[in-house]
N, C-alpha and C. Protein backbone atom coordinates (compact mmCIF):
# COMPACT_ATOMS: atom_id res chain seq x y z
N UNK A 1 57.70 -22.17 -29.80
CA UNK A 1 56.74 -22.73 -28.88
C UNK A 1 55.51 -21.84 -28.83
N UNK A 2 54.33 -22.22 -29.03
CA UNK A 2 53.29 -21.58 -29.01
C UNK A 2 52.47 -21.57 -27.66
N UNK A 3 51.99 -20.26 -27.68
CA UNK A 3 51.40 -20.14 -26.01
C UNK A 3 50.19 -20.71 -25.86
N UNK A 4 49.40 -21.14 -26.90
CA UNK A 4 48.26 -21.58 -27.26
C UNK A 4 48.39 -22.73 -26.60
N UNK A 5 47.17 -23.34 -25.49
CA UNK A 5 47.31 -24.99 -25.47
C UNK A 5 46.53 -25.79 -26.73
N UNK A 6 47.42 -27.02 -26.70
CA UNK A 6 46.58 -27.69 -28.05
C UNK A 6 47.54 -27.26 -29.15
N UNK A 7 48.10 -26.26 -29.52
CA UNK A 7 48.44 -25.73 -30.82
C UNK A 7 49.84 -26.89 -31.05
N UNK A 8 50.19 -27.19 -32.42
CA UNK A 8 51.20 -27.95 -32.86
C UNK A 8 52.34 -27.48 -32.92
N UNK A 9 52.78 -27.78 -32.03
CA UNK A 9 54.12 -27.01 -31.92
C UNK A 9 55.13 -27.40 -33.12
N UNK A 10 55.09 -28.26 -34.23
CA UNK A 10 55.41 -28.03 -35.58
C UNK A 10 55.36 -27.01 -36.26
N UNK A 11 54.02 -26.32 -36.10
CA UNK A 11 54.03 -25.43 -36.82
C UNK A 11 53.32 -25.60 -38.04
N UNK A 12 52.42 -26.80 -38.55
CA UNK A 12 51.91 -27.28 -39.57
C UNK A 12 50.34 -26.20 -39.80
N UNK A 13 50.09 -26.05 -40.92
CA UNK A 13 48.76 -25.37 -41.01
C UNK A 13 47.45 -26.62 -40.81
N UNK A 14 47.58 -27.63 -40.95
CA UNK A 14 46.73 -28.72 -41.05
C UNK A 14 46.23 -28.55 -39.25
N UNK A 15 46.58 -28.17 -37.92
CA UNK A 15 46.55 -28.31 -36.97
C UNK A 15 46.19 -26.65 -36.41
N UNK A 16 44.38 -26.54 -35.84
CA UNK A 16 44.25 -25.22 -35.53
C UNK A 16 44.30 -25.14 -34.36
N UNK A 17 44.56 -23.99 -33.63
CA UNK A 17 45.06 -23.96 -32.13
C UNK A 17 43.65 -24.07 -31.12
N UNK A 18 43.33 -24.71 -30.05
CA UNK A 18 42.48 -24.71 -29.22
C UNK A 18 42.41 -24.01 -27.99
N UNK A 19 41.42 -23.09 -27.31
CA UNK A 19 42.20 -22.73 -26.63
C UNK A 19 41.80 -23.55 -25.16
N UNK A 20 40.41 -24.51 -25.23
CA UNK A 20 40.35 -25.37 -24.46
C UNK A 20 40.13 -26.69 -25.03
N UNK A 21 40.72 -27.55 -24.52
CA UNK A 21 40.46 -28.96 -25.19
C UNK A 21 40.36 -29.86 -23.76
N UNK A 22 40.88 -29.69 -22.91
CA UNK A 22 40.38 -30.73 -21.35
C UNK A 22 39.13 -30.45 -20.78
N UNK A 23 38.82 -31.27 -19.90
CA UNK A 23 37.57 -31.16 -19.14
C UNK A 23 37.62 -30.12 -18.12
N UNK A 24 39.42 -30.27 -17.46
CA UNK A 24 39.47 -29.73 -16.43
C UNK A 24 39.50 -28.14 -16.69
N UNK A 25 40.07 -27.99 -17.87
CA UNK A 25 40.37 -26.37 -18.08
C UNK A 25 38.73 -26.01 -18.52
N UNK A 26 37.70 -26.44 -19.16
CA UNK A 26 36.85 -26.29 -19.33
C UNK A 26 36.01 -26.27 -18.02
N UNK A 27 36.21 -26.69 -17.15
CA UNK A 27 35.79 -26.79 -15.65
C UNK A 27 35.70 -25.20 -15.27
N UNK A 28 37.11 -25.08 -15.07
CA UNK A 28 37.92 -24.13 -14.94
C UNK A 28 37.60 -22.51 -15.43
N UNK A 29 37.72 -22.33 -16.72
CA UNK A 29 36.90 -21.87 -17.48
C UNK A 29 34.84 -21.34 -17.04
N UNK A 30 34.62 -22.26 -16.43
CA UNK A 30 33.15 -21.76 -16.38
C UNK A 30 33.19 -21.18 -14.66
N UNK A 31 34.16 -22.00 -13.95
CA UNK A 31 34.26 -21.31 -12.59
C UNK A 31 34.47 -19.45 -12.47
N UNK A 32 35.70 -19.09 -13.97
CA UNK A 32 36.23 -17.99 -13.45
C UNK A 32 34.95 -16.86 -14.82
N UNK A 33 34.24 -17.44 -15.49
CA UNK A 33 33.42 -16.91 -16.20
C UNK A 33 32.02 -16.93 -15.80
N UNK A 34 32.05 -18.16 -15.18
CA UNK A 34 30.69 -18.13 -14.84
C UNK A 34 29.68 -18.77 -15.70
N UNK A 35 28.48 -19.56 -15.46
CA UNK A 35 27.19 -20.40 -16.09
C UNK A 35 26.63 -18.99 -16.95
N UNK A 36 26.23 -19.71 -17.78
CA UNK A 36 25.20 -18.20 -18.24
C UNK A 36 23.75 -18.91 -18.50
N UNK A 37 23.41 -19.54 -17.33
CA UNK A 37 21.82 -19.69 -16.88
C UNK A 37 21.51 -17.88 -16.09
N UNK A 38 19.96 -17.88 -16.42
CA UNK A 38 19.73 -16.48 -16.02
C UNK A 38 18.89 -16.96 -15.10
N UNK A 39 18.14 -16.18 -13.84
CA UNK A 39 17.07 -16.26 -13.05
C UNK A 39 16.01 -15.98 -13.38
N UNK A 40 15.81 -15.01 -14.61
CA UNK A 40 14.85 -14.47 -15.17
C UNK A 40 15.23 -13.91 -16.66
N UNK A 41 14.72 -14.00 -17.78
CA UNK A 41 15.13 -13.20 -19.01
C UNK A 41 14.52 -12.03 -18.67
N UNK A 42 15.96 -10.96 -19.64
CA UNK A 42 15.80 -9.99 -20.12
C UNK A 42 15.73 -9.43 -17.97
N UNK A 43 16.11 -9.25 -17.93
CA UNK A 43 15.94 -8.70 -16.09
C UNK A 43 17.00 -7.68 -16.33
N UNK A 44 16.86 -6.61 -15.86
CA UNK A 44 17.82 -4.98 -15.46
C UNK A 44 17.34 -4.89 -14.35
N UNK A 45 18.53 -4.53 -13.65
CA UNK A 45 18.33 -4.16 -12.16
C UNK A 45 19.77 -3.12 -12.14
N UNK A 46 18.99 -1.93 -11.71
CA UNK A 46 19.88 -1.32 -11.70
C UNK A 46 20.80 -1.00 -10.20
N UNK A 47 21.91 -0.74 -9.94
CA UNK A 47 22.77 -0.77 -8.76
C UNK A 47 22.92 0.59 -8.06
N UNK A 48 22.52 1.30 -8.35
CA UNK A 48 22.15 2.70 -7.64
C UNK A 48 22.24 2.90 -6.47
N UNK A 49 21.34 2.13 -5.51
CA UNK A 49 21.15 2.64 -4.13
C UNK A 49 21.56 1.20 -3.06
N UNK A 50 22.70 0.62 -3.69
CA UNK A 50 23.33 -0.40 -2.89
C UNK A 50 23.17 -1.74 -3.66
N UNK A 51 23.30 -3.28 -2.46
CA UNK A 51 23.15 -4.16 -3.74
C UNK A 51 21.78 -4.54 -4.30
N UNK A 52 22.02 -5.27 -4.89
CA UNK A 52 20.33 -5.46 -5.39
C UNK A 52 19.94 -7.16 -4.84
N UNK A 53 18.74 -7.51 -4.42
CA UNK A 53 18.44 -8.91 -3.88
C UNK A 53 17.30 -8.99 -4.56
N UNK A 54 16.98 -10.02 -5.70
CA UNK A 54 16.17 -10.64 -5.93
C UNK A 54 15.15 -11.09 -4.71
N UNK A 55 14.10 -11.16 -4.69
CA UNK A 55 12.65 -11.69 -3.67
C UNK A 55 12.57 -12.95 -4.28
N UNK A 56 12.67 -13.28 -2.65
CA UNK A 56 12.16 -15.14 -2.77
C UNK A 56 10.52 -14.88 -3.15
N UNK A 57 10.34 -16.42 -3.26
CA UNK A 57 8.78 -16.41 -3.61
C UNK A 57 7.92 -16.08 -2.25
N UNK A 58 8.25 -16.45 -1.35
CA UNK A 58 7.60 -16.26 0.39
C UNK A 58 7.36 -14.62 -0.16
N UNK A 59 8.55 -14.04 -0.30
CA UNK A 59 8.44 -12.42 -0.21
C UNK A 59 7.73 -12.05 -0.80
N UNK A 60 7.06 -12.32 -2.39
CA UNK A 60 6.62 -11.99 -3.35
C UNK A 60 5.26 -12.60 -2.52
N UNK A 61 4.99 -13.30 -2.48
CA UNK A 61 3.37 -13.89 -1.94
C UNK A 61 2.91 -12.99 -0.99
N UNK A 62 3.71 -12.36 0.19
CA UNK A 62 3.66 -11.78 1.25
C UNK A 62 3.19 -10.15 0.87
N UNK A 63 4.04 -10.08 -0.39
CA UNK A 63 4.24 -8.32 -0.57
C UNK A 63 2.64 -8.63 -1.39
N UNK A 64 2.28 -9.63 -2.12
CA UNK A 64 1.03 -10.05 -2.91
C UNK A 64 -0.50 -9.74 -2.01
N UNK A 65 0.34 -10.49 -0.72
CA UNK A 65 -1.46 -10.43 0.20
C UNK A 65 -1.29 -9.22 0.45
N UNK A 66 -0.21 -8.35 0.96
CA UNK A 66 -0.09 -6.97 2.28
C UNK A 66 -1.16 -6.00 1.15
N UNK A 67 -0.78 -5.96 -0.55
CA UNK A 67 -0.89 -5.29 -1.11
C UNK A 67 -2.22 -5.42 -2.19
N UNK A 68 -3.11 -6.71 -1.75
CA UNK A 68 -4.32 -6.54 -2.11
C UNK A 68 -5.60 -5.63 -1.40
N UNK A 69 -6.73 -5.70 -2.79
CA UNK A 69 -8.04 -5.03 -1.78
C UNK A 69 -8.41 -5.51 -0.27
N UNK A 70 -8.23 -6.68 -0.14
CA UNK A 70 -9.09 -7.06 1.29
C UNK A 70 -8.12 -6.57 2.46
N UNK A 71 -6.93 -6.68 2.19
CA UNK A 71 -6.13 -6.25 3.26
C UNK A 71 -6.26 -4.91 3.49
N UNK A 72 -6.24 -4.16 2.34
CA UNK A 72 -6.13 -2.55 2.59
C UNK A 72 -7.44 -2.16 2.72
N UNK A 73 -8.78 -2.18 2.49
CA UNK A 73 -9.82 -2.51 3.27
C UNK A 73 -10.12 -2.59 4.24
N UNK A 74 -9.66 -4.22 5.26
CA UNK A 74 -9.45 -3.83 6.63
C UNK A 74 -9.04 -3.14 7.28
N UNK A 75 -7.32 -3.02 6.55
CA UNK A 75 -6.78 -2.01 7.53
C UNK A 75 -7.36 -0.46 7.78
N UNK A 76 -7.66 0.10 6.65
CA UNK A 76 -8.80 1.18 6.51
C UNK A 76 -9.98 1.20 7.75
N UNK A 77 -10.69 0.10 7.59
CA UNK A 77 -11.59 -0.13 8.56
C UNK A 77 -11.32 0.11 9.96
N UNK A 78 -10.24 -1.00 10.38
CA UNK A 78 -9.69 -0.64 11.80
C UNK A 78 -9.00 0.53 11.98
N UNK A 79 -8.27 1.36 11.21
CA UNK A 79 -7.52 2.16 11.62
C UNK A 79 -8.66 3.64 11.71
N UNK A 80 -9.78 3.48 10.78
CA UNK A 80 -10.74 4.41 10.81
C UNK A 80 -11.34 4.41 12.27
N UNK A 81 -11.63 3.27 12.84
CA UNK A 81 -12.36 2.40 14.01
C UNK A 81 -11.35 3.61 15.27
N UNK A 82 -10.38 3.31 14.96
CA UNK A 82 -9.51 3.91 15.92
C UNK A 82 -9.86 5.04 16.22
N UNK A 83 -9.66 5.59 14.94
CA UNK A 83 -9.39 7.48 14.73
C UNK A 83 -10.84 8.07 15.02
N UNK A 84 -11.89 7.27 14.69
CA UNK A 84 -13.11 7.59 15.32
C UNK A 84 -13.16 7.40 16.68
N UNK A 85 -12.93 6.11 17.36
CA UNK A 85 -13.05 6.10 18.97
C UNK A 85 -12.34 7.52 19.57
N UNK A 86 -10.83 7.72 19.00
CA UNK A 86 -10.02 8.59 19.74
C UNK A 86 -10.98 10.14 19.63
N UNK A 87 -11.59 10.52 18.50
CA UNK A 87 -12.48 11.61 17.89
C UNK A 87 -13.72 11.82 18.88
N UNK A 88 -14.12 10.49 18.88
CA UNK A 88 -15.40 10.60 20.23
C UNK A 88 -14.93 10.62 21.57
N UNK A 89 -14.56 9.96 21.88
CA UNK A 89 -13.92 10.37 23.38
C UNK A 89 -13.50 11.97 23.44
N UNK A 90 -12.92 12.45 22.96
CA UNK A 90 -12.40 13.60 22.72
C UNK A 90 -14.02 14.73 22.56
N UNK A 91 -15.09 13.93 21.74
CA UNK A 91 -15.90 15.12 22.00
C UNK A 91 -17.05 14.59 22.79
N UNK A 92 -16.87 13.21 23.35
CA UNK A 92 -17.83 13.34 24.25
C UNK A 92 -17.03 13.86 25.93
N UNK A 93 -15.82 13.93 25.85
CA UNK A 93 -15.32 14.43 26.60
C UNK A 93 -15.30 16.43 27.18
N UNK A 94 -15.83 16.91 25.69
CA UNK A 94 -16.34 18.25 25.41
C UNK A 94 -17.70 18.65 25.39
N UNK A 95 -18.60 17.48 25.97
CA UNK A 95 -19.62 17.39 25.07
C UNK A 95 -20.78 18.88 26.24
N UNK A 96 -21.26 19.31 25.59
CA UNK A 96 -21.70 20.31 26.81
C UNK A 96 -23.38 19.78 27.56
N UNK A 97 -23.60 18.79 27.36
CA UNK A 97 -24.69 18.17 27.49
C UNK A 97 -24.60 17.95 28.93
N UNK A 98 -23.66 18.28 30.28
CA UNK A 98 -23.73 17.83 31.47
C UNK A 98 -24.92 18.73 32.10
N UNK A 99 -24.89 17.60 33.08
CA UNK A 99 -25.91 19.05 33.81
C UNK A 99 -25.22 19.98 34.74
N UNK A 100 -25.78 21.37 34.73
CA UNK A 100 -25.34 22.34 35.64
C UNK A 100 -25.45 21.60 37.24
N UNK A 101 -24.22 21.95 37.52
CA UNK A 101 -23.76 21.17 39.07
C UNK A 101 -24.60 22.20 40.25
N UNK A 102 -24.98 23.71 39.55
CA UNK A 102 -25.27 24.80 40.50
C UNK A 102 -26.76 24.65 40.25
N UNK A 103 -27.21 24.05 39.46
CA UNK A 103 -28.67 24.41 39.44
C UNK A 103 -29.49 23.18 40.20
N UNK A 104 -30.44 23.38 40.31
CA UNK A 104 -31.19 22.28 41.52
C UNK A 104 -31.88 20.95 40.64
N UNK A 105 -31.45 21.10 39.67
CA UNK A 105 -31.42 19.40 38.75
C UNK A 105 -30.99 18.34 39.26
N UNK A 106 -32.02 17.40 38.75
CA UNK A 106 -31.03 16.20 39.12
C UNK A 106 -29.37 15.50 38.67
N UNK A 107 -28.81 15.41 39.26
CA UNK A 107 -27.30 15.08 39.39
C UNK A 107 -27.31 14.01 38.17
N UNK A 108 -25.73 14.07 37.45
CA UNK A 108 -25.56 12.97 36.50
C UNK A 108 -24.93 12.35 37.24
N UNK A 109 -24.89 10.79 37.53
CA UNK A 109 -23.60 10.08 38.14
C UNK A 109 -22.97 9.20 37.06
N UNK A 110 -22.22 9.30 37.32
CA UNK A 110 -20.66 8.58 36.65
C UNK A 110 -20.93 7.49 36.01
N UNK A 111 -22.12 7.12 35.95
CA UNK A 111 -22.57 5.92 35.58
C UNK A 111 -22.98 6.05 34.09
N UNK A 112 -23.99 6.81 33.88
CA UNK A 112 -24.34 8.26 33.06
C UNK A 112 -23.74 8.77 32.55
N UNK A 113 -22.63 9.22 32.72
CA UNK A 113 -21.76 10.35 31.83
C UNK A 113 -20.58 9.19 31.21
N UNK A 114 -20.51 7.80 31.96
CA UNK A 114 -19.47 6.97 30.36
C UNK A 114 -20.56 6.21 30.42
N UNK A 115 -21.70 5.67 29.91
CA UNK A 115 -22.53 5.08 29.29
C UNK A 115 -22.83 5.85 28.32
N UNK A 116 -22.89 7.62 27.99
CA UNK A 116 -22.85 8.43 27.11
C UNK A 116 -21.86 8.40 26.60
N UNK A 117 -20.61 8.50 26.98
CA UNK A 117 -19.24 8.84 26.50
C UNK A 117 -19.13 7.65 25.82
N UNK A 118 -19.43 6.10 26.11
CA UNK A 118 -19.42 5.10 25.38
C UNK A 118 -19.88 4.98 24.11
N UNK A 119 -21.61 5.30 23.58
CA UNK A 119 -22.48 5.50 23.07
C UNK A 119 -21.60 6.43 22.14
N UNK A 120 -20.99 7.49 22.11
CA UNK A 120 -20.22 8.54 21.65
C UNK A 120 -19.08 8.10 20.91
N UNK A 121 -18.34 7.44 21.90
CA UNK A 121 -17.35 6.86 20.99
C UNK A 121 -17.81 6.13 20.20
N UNK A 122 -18.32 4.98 20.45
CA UNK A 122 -18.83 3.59 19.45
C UNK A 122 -19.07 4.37 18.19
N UNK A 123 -20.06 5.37 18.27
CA UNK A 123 -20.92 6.06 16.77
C UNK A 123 -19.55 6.72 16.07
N UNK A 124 -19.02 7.40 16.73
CA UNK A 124 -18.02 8.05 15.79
C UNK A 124 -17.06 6.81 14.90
N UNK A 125 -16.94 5.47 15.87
CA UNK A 125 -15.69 4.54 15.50
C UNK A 125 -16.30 4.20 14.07
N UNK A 126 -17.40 3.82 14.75
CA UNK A 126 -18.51 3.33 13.20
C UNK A 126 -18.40 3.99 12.41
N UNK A 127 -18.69 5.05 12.03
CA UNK A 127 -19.09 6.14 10.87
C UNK A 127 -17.50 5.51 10.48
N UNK A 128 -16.69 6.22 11.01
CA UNK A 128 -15.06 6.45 10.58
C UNK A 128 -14.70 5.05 9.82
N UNK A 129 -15.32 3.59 10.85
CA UNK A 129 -15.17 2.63 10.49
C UNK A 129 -15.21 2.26 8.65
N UNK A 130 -16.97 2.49 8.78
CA UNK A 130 -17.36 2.48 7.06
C UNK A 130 -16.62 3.59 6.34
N UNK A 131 -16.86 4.69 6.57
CA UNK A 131 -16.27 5.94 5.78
C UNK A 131 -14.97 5.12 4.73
N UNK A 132 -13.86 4.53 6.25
CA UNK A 132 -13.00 4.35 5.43
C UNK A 132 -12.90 2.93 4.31
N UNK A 133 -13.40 1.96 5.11
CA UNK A 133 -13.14 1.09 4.51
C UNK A 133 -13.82 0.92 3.11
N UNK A 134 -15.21 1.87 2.97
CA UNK A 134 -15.77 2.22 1.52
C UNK A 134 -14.79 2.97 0.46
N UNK A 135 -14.35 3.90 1.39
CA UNK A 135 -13.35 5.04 0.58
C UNK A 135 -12.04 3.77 0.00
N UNK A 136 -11.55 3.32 0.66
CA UNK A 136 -10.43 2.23 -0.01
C UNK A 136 -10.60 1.27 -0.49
N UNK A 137 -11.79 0.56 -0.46
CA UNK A 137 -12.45 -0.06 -1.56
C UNK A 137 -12.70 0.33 -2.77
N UNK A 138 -13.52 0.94 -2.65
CA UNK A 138 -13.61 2.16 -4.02
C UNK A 138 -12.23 2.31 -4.70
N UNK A 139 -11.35 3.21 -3.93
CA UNK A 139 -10.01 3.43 -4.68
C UNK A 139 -9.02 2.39 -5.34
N UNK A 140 -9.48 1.37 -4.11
CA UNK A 140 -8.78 0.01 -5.05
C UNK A 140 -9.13 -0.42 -6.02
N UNK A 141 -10.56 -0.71 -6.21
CA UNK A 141 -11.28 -1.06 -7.43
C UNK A 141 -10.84 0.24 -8.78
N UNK A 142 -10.75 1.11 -8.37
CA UNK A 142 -10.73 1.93 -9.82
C UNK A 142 -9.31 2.14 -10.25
N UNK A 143 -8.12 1.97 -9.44
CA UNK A 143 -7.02 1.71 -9.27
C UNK A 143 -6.74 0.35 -10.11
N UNK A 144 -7.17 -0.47 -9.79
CA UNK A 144 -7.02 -1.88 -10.66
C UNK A 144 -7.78 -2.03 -11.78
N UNK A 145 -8.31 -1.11 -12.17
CA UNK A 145 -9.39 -1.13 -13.30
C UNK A 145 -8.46 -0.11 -14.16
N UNK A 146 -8.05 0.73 -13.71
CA UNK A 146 -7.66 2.23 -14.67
C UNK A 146 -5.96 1.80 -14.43
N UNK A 147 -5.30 0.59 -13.89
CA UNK A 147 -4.09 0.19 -14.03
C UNK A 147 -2.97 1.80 -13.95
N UNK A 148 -3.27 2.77 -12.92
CA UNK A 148 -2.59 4.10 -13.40
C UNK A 148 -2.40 4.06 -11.29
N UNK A 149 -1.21 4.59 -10.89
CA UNK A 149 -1.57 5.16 -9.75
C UNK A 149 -1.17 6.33 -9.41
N UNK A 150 -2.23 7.35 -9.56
CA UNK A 150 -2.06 8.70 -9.28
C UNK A 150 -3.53 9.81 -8.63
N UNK A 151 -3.27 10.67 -8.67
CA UNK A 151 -4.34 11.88 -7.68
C UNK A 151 -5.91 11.25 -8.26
N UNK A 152 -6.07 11.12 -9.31
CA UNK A 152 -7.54 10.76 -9.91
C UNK A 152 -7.88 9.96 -9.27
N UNK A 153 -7.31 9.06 -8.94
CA UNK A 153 -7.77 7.78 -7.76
C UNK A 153 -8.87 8.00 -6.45
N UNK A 154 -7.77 8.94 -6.06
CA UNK A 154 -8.08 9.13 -4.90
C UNK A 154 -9.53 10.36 -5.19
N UNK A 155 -9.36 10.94 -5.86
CA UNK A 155 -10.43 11.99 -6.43
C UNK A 155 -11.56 11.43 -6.60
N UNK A 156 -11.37 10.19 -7.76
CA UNK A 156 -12.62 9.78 -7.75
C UNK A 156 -13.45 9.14 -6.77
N UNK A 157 -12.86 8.26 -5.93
CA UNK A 157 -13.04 7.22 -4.90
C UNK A 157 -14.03 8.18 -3.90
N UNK A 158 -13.12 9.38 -3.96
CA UNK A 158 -13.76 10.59 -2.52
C UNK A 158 -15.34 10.83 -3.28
N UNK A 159 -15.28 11.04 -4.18
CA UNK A 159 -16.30 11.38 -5.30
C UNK A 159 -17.78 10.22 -4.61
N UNK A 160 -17.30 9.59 -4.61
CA UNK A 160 -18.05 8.01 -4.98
C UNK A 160 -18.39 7.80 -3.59
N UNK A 161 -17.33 8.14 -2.58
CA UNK A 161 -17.82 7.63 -1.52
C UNK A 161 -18.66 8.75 -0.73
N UNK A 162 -18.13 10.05 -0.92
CA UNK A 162 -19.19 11.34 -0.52
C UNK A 162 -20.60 10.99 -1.20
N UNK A 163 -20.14 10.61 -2.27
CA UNK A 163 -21.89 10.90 -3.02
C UNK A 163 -22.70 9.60 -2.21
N UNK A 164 -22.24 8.28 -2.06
CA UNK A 164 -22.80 7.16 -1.47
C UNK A 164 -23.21 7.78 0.22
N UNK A 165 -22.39 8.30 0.60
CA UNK A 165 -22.86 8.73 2.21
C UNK A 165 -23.56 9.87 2.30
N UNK A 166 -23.79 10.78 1.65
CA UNK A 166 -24.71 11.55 1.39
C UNK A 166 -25.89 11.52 0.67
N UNK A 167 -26.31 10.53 -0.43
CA UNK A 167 -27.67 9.88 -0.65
C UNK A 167 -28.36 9.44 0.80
N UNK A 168 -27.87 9.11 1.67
CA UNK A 168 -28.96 8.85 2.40
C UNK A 168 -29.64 10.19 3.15
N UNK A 169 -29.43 11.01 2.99
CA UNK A 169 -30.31 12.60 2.86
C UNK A 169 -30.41 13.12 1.77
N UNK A 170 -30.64 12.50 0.75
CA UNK A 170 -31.37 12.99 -0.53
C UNK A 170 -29.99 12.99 -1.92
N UNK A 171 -30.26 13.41 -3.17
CA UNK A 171 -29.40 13.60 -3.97
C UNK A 171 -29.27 14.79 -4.09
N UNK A 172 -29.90 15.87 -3.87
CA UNK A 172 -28.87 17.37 -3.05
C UNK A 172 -27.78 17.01 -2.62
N UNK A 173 -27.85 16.60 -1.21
CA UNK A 173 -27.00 16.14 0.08
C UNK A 173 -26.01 15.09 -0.43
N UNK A 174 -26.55 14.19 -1.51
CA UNK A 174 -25.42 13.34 -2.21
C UNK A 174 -24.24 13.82 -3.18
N UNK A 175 -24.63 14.48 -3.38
CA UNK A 175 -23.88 15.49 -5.03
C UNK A 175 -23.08 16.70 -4.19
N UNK A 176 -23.41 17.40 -3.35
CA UNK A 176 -22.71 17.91 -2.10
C UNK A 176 -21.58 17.53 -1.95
N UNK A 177 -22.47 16.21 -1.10
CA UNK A 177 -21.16 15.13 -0.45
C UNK A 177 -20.32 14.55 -1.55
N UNK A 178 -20.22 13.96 -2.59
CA UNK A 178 -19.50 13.45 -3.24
C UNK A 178 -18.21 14.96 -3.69
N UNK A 179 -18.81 15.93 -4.10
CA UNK A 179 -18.26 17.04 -4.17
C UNK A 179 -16.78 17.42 -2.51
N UNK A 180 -17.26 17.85 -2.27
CA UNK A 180 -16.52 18.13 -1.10
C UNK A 180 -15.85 16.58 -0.46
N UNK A 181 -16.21 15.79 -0.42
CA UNK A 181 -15.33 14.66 -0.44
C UNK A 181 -14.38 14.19 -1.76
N UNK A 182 -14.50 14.66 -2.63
CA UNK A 182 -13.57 14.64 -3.85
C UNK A 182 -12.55 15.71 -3.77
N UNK A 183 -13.01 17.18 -3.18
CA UNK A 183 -12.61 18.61 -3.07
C UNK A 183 -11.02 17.87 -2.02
N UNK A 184 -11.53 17.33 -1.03
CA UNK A 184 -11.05 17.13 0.72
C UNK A 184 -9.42 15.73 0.39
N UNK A 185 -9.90 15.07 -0.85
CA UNK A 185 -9.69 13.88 -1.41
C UNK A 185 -8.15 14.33 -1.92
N UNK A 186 -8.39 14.96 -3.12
CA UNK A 186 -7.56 15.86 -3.72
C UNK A 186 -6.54 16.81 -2.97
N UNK A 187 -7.05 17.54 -2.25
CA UNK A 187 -5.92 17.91 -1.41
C UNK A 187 -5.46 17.33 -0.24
N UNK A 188 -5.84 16.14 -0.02
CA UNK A 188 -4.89 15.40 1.21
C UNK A 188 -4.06 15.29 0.38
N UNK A 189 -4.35 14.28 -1.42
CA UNK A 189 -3.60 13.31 -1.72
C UNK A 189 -2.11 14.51 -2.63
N UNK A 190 -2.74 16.14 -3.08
CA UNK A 190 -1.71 16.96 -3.33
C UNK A 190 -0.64 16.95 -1.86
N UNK A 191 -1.12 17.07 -1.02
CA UNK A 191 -0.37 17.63 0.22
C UNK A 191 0.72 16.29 0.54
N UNK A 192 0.35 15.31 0.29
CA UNK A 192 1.05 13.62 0.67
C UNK A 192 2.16 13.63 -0.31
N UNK A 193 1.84 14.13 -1.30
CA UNK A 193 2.82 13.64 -2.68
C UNK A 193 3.74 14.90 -2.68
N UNK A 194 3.15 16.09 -2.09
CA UNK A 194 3.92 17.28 -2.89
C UNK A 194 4.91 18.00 -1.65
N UNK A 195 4.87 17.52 -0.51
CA UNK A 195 5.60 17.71 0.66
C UNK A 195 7.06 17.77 0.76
């Protein structure tokens, strides 16, 4: 008796053994083996750090916008907006411009000293505002151009954006600025990576 299904249990050579011939065992068969449709050719994913989940398309569109220029741009912008308001308050809060309370001047009232403190913040939010959102513009653009992401990025971008904010006091003051904003650039982006 042969263990083979299908095989002739005669024993004849004319009759070769199958090892599926029904629908159902062929059913059967692909349940405990499995389709070999792929989700993607040629795909490695390696299992290292738990399981692995393919990204729906929602996810992929989502991770698409978070991780373009205009988004990282804004966020630059506002978060600069911030770090400037918090910067001015802070030094118009230092600011030594009050008047002496002992000397026979006229008095500042409260009215006065945050209509300044306002004025103070706003300018710093601004500057910080553009600063950044030029600086990450820049970096994105040369980033997607030079297809590489590493320290030069950020080097150059500082480069580009010092030298742009410092032309407006001359190209001394530009070449300066691009300098020391490339210098400042470079070692945030050593200090971020190498921590």
């Amino acid at each position: 008796m042969s263990l083979m299904p299908g095989a002739d249990p005669k024993g004849g050579d004319s009759a070769k053994p199958h090892l599926i011939d029904t629908a159902e065992l062929d059913k059967m068969a692909m349940h405990f083996v499995g389709n070999m449709n792929r989700y993607r050719e040629n795909i490695i994913i390696p299992k290292s750090n738990g399981p692995v989940k393919i990204k729906t398309n929602e996810e992929k569109l989502i991770e698409t916008a978070v991780e373009s220029c205009a988004f990282k741009s804004t966020m630059a912008c506002v978060m600069g907006y911030g770090l400037g308001a918090a910067l001015g308050l802070f030094s118009a809060s230092v600011n030594p411009n009050m008047a002496d309370p002992f000397a026979n001047e006229k008095k500042q009232t409260a009215r006065e000293v945050f209509r300044e403190m306002r004025s103070t913040t706003h300018s710093y939010a601004k500057n910080f505002a553009l600063i950044g959102a030029v600086f990450s513009i820049v970096e994105c653009t040369i980033e997607s151009k030079r297809g590489v992401t590493d320290w030069r990025n950020g080097t150059y971008a500082g480069g580009i954006t010092g030298g742009l904010i410092g032309l407006r006091a001359g190209i001394k003051a530009g070449i300066i600025g691009g300098l020391g904003f490339a210098a400042f650039s470079t070692a945030i982006d050593y200090y971020m990576h190498m921590r």
